[in-house]
Every structure is written in structure tokens, then in C-alpha cells.
N, C-alpha and C. Protein backbone atom coordinates (compact mmCIF):
# COMPACT_ATOMS: atom_id res chain seq x y z
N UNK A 1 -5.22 38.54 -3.89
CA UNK A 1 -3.87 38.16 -3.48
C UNK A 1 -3.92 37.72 -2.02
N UNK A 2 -3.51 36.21 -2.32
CA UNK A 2 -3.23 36.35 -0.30
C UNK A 2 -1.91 36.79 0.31
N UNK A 3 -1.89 37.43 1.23
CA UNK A 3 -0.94 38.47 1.80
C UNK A 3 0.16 37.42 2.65
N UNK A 4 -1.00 36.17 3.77
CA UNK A 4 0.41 35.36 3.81
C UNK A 4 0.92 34.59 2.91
N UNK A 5 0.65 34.55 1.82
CA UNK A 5 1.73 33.34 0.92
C UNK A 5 2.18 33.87 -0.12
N UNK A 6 1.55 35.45 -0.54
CA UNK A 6 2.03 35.96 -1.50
C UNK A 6 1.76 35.69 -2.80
N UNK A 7 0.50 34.39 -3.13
CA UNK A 7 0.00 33.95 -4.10
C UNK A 7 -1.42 34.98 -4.14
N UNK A 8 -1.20 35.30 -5.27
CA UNK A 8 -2.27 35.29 -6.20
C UNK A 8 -3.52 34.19 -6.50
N UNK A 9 -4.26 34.72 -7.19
CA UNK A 9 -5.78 33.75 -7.35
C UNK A 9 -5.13 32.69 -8.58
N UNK A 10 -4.33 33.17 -9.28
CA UNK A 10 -4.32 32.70 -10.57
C UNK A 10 -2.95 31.81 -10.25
N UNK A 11 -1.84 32.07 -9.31
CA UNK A 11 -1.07 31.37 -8.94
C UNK A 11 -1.58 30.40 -8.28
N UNK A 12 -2.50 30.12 -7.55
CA UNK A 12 -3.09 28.90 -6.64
C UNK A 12 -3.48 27.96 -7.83
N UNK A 13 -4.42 28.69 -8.90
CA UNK A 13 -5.18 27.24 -9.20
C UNK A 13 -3.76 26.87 -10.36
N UNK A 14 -2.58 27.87 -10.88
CA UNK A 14 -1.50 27.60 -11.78
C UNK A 14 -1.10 25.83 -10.73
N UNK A 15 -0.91 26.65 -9.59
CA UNK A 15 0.17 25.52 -8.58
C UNK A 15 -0.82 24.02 -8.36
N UNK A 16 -1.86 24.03 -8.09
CA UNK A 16 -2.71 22.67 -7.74
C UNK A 16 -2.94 22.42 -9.47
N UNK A 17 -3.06 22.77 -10.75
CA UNK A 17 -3.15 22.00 -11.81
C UNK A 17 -1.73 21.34 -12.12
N UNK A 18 -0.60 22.08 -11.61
CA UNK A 18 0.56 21.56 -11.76
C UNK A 18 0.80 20.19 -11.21
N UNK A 19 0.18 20.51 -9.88
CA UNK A 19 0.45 19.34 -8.51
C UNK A 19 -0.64 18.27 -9.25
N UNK A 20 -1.38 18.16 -9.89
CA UNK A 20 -2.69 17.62 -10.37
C UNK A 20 -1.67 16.53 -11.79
N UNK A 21 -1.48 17.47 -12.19
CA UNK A 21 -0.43 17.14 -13.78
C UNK A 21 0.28 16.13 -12.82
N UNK A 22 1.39 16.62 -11.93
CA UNK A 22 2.28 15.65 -11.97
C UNK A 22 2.09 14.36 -11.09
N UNK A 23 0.72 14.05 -10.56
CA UNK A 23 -0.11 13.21 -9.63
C UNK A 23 0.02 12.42 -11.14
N UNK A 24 -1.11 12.54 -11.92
CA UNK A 24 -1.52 11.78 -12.78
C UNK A 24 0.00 11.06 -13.78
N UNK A 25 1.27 12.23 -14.09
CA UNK A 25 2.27 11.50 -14.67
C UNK A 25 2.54 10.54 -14.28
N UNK A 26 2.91 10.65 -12.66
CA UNK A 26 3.66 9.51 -11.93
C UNK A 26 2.49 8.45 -12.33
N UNK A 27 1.30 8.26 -11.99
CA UNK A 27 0.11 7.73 -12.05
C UNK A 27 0.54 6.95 -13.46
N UNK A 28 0.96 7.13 -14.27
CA UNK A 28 0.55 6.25 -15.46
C UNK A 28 2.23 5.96 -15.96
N UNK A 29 3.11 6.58 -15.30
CA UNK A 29 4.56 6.04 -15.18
C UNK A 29 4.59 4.45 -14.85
N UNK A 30 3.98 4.75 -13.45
CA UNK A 30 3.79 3.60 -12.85
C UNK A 30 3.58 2.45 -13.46
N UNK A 31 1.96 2.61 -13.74
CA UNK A 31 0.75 2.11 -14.78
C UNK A 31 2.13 1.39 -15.62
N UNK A 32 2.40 2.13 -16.81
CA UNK A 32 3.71 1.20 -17.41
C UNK A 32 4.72 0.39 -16.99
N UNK A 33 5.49 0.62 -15.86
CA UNK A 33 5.78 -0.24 -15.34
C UNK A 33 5.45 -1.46 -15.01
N UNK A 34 4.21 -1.70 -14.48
CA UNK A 34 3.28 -2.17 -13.96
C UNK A 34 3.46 -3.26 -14.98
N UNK A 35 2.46 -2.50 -16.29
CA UNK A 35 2.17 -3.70 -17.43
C UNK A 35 3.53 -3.96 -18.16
N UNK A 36 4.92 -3.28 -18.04
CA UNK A 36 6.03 -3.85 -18.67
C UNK A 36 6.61 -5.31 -17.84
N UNK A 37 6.34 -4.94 -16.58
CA UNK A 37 6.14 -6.42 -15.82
C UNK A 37 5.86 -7.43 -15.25
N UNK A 38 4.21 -7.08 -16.02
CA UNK A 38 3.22 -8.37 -16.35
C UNK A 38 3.65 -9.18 -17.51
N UNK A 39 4.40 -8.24 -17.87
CA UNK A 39 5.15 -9.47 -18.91
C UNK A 39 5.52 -10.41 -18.85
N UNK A 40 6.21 -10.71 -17.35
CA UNK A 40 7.21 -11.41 -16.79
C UNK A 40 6.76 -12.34 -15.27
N UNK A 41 5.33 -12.32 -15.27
CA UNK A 41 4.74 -12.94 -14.75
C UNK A 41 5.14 -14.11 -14.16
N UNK A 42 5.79 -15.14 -15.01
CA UNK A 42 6.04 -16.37 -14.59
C UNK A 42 7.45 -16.59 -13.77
N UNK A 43 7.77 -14.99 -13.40
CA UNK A 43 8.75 -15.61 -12.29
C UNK A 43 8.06 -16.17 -10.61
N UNK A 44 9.08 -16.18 -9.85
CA UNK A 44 8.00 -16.37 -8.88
C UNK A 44 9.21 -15.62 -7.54
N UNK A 45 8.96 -15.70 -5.87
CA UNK A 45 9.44 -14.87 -5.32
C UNK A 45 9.40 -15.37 -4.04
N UNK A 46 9.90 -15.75 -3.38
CA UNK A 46 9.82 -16.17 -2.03
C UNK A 46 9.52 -15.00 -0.97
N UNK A 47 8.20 -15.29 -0.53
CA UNK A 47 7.73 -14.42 0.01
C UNK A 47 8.34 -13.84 1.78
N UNK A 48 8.55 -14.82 2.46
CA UNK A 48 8.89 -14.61 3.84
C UNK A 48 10.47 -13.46 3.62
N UNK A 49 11.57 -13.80 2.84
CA UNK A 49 12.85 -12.73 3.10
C UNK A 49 12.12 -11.54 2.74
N UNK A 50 11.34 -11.28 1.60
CA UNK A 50 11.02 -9.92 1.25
C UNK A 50 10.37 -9.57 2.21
N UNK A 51 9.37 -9.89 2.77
CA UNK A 51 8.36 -9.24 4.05
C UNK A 51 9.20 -8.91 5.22
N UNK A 52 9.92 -9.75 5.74
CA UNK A 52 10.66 -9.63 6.82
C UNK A 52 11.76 -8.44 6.72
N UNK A 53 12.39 -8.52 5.35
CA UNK A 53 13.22 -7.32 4.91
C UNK A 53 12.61 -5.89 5.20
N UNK A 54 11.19 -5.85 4.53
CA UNK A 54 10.71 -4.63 4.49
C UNK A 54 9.65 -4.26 6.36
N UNK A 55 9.66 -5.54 6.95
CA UNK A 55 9.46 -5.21 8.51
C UNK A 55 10.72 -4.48 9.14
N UNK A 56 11.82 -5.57 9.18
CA UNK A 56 13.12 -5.08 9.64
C UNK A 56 13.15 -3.41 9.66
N UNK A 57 13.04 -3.04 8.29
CA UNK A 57 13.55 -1.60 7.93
C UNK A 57 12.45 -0.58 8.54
N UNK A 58 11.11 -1.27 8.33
CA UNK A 58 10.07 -0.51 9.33
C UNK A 58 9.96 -0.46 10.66
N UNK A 59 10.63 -1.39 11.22
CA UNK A 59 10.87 -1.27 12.32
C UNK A 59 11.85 -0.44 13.13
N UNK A 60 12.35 -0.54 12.28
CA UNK A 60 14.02 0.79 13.06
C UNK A 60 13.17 2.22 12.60
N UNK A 61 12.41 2.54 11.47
CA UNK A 61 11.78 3.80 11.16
C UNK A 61 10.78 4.16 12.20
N UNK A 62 10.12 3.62 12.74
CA UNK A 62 8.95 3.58 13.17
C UNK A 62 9.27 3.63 15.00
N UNK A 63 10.10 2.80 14.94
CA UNK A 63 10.57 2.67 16.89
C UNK A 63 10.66 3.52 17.62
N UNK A 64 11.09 4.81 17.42
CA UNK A 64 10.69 5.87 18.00
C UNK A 64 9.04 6.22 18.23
N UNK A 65 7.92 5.93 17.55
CA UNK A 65 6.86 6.05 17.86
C UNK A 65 6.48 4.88 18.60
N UNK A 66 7.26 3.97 18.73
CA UNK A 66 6.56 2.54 19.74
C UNK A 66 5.97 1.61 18.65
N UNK A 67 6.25 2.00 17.62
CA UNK A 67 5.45 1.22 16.53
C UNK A 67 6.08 0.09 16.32
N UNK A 68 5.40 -1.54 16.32
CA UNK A 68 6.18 -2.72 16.19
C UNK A 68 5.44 -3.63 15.43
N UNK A 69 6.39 -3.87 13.88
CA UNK A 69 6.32 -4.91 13.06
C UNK A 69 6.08 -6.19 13.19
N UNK A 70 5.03 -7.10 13.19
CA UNK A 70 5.63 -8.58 13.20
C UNK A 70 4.86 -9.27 12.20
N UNK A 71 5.74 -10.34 12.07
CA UNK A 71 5.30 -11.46 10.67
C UNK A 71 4.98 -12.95 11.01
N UNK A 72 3.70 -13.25 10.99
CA UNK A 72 3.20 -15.03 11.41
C UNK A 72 3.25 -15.35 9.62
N UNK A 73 3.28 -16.39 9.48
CA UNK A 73 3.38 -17.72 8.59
C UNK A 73 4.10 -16.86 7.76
N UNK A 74 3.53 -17.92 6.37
CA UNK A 74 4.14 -17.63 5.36
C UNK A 74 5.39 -18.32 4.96
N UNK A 75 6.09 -19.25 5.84
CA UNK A 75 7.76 -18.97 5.67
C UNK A 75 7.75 -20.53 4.16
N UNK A 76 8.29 -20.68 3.24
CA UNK A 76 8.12 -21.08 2.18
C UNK A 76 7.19 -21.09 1.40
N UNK A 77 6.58 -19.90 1.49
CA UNK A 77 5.36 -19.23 0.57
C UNK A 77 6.18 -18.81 -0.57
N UNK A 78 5.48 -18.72 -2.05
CA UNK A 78 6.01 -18.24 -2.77
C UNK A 78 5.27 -17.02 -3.53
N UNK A 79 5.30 -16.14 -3.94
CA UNK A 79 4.79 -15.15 -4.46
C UNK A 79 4.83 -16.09 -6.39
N UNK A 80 3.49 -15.62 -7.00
CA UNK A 80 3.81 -15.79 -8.36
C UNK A 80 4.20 -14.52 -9.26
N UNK A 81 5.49 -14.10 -9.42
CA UNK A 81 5.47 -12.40 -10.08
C UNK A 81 7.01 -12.32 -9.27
N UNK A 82 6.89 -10.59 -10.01
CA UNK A 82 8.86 -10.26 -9.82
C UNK A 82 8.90 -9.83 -8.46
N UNK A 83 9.88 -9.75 -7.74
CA UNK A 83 10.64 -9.12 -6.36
C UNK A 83 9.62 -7.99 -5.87
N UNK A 84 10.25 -6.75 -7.29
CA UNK A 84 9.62 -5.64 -7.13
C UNK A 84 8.05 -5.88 -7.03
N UNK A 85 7.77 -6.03 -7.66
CA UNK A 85 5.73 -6.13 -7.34
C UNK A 85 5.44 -6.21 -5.81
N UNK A 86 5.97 -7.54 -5.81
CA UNK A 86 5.76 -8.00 -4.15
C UNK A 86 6.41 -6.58 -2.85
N UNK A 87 7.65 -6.28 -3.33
CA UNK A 87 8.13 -5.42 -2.38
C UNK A 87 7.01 -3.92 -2.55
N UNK A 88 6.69 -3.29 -3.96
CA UNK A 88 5.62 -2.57 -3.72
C UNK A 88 4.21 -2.56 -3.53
N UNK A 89 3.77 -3.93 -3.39
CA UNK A 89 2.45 -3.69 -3.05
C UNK A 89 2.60 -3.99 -1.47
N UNK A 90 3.66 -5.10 -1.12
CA UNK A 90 3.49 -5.26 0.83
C UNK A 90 3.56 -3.87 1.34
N UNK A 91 5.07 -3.51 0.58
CA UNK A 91 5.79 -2.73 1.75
C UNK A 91 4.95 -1.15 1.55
N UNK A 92 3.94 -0.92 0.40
CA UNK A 92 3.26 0.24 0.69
C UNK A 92 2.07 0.11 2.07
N UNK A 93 1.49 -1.41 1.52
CA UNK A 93 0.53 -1.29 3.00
C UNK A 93 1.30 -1.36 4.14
N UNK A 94 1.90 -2.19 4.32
CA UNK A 94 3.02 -2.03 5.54
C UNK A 94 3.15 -0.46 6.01
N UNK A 95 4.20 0.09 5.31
CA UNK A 95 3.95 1.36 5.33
C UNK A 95 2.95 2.13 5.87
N UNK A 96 2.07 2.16 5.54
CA UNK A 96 0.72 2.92 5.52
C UNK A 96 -0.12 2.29 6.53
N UNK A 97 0.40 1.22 7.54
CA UNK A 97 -0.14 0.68 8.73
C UNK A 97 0.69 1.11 9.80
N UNK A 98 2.10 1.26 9.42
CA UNK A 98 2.68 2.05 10.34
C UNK A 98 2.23 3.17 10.88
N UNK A 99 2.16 3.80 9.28
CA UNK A 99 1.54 5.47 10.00
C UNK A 99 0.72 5.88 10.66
N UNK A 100 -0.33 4.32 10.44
CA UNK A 100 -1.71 4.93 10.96
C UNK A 100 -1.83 4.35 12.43
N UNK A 101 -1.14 3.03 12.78
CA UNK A 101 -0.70 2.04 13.98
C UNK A 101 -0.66 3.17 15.43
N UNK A 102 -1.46 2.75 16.19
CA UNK A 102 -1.29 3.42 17.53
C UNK A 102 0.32 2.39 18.24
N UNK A 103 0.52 1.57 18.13
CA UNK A 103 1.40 0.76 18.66
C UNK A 103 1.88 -0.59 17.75
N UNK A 104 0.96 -1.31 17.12
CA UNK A 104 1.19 -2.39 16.10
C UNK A 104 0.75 -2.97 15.03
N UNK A 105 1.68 -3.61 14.19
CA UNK A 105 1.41 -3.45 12.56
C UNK A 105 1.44 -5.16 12.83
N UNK A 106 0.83 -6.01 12.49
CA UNK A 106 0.84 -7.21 12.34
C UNK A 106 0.34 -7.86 10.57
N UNK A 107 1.71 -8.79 9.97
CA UNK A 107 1.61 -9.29 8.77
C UNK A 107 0.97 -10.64 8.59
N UNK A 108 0.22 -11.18 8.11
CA UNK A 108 0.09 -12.23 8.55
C UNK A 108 -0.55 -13.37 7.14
N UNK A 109 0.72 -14.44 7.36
CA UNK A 109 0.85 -14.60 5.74
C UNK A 109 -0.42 -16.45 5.64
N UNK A 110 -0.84 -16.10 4.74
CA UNK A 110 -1.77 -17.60 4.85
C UNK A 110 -0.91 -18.52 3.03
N UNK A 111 -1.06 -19.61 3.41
CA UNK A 111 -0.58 -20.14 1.80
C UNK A 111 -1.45 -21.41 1.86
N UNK A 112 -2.58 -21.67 0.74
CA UNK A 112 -3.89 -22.79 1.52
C UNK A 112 -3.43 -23.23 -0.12
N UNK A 113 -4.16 -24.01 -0.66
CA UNK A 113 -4.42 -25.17 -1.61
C UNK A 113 -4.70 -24.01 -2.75
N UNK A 114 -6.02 -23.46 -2.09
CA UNK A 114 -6.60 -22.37 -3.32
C UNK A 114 -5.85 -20.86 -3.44
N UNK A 115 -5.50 -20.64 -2.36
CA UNK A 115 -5.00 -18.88 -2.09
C UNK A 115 -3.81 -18.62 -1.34
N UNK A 116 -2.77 -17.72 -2.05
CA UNK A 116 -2.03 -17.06 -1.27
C UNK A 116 -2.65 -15.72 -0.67
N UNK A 117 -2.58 -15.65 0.76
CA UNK A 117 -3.41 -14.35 1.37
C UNK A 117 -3.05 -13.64 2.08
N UNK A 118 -2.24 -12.45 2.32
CA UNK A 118 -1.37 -11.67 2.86
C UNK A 118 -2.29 -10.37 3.78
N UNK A 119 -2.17 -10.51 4.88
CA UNK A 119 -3.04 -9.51 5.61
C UNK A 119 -2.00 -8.78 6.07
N UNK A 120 -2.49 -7.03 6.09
CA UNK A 120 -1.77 -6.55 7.03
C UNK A 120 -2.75 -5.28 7.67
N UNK A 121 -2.38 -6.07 8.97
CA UNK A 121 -2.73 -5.25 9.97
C UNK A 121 -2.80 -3.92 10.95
N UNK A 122 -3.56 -2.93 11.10
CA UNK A 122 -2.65 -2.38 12.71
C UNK A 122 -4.06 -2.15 13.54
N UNK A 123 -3.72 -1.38 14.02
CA UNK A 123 -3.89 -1.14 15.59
C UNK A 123 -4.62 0.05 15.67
N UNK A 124 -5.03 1.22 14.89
CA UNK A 124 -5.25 2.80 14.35
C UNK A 124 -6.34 2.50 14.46
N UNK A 125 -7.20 3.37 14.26
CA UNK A 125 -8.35 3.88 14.50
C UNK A 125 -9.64 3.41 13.28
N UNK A 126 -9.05 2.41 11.86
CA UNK A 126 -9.45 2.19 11.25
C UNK A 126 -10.05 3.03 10.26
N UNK A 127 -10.83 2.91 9.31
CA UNK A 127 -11.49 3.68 8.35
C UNK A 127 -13.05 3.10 8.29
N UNK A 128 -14.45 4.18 8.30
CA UNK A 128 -15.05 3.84 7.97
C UNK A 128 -15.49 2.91 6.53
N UNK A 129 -16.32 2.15 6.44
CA UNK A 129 -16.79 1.34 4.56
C UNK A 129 -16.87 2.55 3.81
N UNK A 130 -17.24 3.60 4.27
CA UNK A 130 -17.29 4.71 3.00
C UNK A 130 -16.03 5.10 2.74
N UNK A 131 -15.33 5.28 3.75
CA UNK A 131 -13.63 5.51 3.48
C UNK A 131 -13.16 4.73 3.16
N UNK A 132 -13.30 3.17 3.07
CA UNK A 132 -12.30 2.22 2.69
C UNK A 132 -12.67 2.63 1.18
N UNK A 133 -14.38 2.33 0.53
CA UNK A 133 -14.29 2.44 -0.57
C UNK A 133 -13.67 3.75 -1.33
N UNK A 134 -13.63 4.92 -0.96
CA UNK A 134 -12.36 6.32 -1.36
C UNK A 134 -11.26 5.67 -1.30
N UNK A 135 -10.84 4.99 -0.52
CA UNK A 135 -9.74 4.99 -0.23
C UNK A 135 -9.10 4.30 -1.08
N UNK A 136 -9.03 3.35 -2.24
CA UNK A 136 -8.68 2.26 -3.24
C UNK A 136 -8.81 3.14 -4.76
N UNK A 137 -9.59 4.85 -4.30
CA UNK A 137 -9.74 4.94 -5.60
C UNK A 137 -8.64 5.91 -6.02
N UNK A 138 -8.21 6.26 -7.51
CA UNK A 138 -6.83 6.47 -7.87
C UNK A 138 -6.88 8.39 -6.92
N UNK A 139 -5.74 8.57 -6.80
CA UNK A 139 -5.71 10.44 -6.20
C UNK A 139 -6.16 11.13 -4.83
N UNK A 140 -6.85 9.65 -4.23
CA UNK A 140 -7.46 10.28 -2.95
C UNK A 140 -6.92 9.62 -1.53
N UNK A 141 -6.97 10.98 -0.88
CA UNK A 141 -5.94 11.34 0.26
C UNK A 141 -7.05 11.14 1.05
N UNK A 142 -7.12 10.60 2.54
CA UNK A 142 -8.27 10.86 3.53
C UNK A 142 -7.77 11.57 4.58
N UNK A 143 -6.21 12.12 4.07
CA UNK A 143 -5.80 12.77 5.31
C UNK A 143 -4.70 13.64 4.30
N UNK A 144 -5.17 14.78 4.37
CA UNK A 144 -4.14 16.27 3.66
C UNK A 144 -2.79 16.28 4.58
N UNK A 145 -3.27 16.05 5.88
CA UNK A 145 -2.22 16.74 6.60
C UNK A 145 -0.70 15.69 6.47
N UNK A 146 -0.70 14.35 6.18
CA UNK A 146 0.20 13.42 5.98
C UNK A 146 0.63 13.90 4.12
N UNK A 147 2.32 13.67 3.77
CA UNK A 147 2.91 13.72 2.99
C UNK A 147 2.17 12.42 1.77
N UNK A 148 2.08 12.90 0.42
CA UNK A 148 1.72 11.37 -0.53
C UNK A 148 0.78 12.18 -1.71
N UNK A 149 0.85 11.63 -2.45
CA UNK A 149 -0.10 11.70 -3.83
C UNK A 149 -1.37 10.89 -3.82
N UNK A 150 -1.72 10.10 -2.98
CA UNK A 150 -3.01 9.33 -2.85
C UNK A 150 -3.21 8.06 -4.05
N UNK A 151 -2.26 8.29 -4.39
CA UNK A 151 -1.99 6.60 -5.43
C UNK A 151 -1.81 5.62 -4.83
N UNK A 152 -0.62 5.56 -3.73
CA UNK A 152 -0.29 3.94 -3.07
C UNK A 152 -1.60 3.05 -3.21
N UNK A 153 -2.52 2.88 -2.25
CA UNK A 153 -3.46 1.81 -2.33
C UNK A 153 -4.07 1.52 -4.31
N UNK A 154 -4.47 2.56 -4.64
CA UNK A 154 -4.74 2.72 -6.01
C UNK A 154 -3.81 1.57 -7.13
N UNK A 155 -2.34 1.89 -6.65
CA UNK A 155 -1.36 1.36 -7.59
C UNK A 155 -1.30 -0.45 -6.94
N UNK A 156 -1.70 -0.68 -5.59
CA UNK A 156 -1.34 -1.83 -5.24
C UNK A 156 -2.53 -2.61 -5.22
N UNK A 157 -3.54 -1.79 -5.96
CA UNK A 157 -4.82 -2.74 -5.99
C UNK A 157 -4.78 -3.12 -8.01
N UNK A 158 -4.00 -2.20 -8.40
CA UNK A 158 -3.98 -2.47 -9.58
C UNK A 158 -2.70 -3.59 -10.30
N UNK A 159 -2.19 -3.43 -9.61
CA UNK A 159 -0.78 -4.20 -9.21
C UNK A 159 -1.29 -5.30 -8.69
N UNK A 160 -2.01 -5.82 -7.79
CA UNK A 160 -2.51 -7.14 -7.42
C UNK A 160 -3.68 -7.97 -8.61
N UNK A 161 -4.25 -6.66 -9.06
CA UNK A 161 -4.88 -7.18 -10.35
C UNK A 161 -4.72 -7.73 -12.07
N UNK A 162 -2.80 -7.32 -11.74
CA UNK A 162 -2.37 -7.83 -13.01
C UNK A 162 -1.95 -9.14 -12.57
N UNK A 163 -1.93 -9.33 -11.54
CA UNK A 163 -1.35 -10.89 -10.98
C UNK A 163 -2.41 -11.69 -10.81
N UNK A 164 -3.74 -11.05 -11.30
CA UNK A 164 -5.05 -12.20 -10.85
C UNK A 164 -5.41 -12.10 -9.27
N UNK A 165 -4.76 -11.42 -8.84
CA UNK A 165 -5.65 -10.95 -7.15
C UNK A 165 -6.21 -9.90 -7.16
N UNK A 166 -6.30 -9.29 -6.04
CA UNK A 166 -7.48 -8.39 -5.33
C UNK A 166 -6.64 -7.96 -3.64
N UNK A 167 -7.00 -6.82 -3.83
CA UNK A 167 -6.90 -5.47 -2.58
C UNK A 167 -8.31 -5.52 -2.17
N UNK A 168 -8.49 -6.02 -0.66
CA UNK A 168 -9.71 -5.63 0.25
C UNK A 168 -9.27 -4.82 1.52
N UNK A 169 -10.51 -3.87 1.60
CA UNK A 169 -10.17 -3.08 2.73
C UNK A 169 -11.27 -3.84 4.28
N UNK A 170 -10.92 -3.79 5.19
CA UNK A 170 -11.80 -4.28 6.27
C UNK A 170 -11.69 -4.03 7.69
N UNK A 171 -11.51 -4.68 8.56
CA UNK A 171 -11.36 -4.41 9.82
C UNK A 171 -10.18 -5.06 10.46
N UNK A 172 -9.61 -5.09 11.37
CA UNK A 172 -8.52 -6.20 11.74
C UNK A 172 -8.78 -5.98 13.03
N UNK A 173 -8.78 -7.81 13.46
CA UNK A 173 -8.90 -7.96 14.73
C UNK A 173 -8.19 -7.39 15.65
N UNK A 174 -6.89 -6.48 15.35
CA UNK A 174 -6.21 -5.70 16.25
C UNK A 174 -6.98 -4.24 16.52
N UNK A 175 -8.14 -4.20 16.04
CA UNK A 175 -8.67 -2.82 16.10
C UNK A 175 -8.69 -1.62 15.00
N UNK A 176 -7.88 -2.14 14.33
CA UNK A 176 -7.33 -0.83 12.91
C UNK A 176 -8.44 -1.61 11.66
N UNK A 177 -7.46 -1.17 10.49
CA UNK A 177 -7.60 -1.01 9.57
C UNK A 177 -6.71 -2.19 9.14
N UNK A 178 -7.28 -2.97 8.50
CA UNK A 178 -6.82 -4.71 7.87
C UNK A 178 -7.29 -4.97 6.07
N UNK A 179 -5.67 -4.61 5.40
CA UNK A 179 -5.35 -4.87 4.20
C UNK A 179 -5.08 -6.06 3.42
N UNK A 180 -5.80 -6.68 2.69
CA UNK A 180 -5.91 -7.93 2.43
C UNK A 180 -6.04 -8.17 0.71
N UNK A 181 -4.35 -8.45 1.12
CA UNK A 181 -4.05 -9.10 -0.80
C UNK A 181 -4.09 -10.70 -0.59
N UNK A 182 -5.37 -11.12 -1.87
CA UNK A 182 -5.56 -12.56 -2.26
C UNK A 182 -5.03 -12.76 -3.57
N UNK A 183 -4.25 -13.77 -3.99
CA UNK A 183 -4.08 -14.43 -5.02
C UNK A 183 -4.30 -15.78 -5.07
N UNK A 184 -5.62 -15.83 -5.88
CA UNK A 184 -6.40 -17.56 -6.18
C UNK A 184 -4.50 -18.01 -6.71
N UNK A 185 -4.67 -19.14 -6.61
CA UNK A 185 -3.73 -20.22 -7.17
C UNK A 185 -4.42 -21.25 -8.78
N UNK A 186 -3.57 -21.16 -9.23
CA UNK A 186 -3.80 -21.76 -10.50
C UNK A 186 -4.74 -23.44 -10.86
């Protein structure tokens, strides 16, 4: 029995198979979602309001830490796929550059002949290649002490893969950690 938490041996591993169970539900909740709107593929999404939307809102969250959003190109880019897709695969890396951002999150949208290519940037301390590769895979956290189930990158690399792209992890010339969704063009 531990005395500060009042758990038991058999209550710990009860509570982490629970926490385990409901990792994997959400995990394949998702997953359905996901493929109920690959269905619907052939909409398409103007990419610059959604990014800028989901900076805006990161930016008022984040301003108290000094943390600052910004968005180069992109502006009559179109996303191929629904609203939602686009808003959860940016706005999780977004997200998750904030947190890690010593000072700045930079978006930075490319639209070429062959590829739509959406980088996002910060400023943090980056992740080693052995951590980038953990880091894409489904359940894993590289940091306990931050709130999350360790799906986000997981779900937005799988999510970029029903659209025919790809989630790369790398370096960014701002010093951090640089997230990079490609979608070849048709």
C-alpha cells in the first residue's frame, strides 16, 4: 500500500490499465472518424482563414508566455479534404509548437506545381532523430510531466496519410523542432 496516495498495488496497475483502455478507445474513435471522412475527400478547403484562425486563438493562449504565432504564404492555397482534417492536423502541431516554443512558432505555407507543404515551426529545444522517430508512434509521451494521451502526432500522421501525404519530423531553422505536412498534388 502506498501511504501517500492511499493506493494499493492492485489499485495502481487497476488505474493505468484503465488509463491504457481509454488511450486506445479514443485512439480508434478517432481512427473512425478519420476513415468516415475519407469518404469525402473531394471537398477541398482554403487553407490561409483556417491557419490564421487557429494562430489568432494561439496567440491570445500563449501571450502570456511571450509565445508568438506567425503565418508566411499560403494565402489562396487550397487544402484537398474537409475543414475539420485540416483544422486537426495544423492546429495540433501548432499547438504542440507552442508548448514546446521558447518565444516563436512560425507556419509556413509552400503551394508549388507538385506539393502542398505546410511547415510548422518553433524555437524549443527540438527533439533528438531517436525522439522524433517515438515521437509519430501511436501512445507515446516524451514528456509525462505535460497533460495528453500521446496520440496527437500519431493521429495527424495518420490523418495526413488518408489524404495521400506524410508527417516529417526535423529541425527548423528557428532552432526547435520543424513539423512538416506534404501533400503531392494530383
Amino acid at each position: 500500500r502506498n501511504e501517500a496516495t492511499g493506493e494499493t498495488q492492485l489499485d495502481d496497475v487497476v488505474r493505468r490499465q484503465s488509463e491504457s483502455m481509454q488511450t486506445n478507445v479514443e485512439h480508434y474513435l478517432k481512427r473512425a472518424q478519420m476513415v468516415a471522412r475519407a469518404q469525402t475527400l473531394g471537398a477541398r478547403t482554403e487553407l490561409r482563414p483556417v491557419i490564421d484562425g487557429i494562430a489568432r486563438m494561439l496567440n491570445r493562449l500563449y501571450d502570456a508566455r511571450g509565445v508568438n504565432v506567425s503565418v508566411d504564404g499560403g494565402v489562396g492555397a487550397v487544402f484537398r479534404g474537409e475543414k475539420q482534417d485540416l483544422e486537426e492536423m495544423v492546429g495540433n502541431l501548432m499547438e504542440n509548437a507552442c508548448k514546446w516554443a521558447s518565444s516563436e512558432v512560425l507556419v509556413r505555407v509552400r503551394d508549388t506545381a507538385a506539393a502542398l507543404t505546410i511547415d510548422v515551426e518553433d524555437n524549443g529545444k527540438g527533439l533528438s532523430p531517436e525522439e522524433r522517430e517515438g515521437a509519430l508512434k501511436r501512445g507515446v509521451r516524451l514528456d509525462e510531466t505535460t497533460p495528453g494521451t500521446g496520440l496527437g502526432l500519431s493521429i495527424v500522421k495518420e490523418l495526413a496519410e488518408l489524404h495521400r501525404g506524410s508527417l516529417e519530423l526535423g529541425d527548423a531553422e528557428l532552432g526547435g523542432l520543424k513539423a512538416q505536412l506534404r501533400f503531392p498534388k494530383p
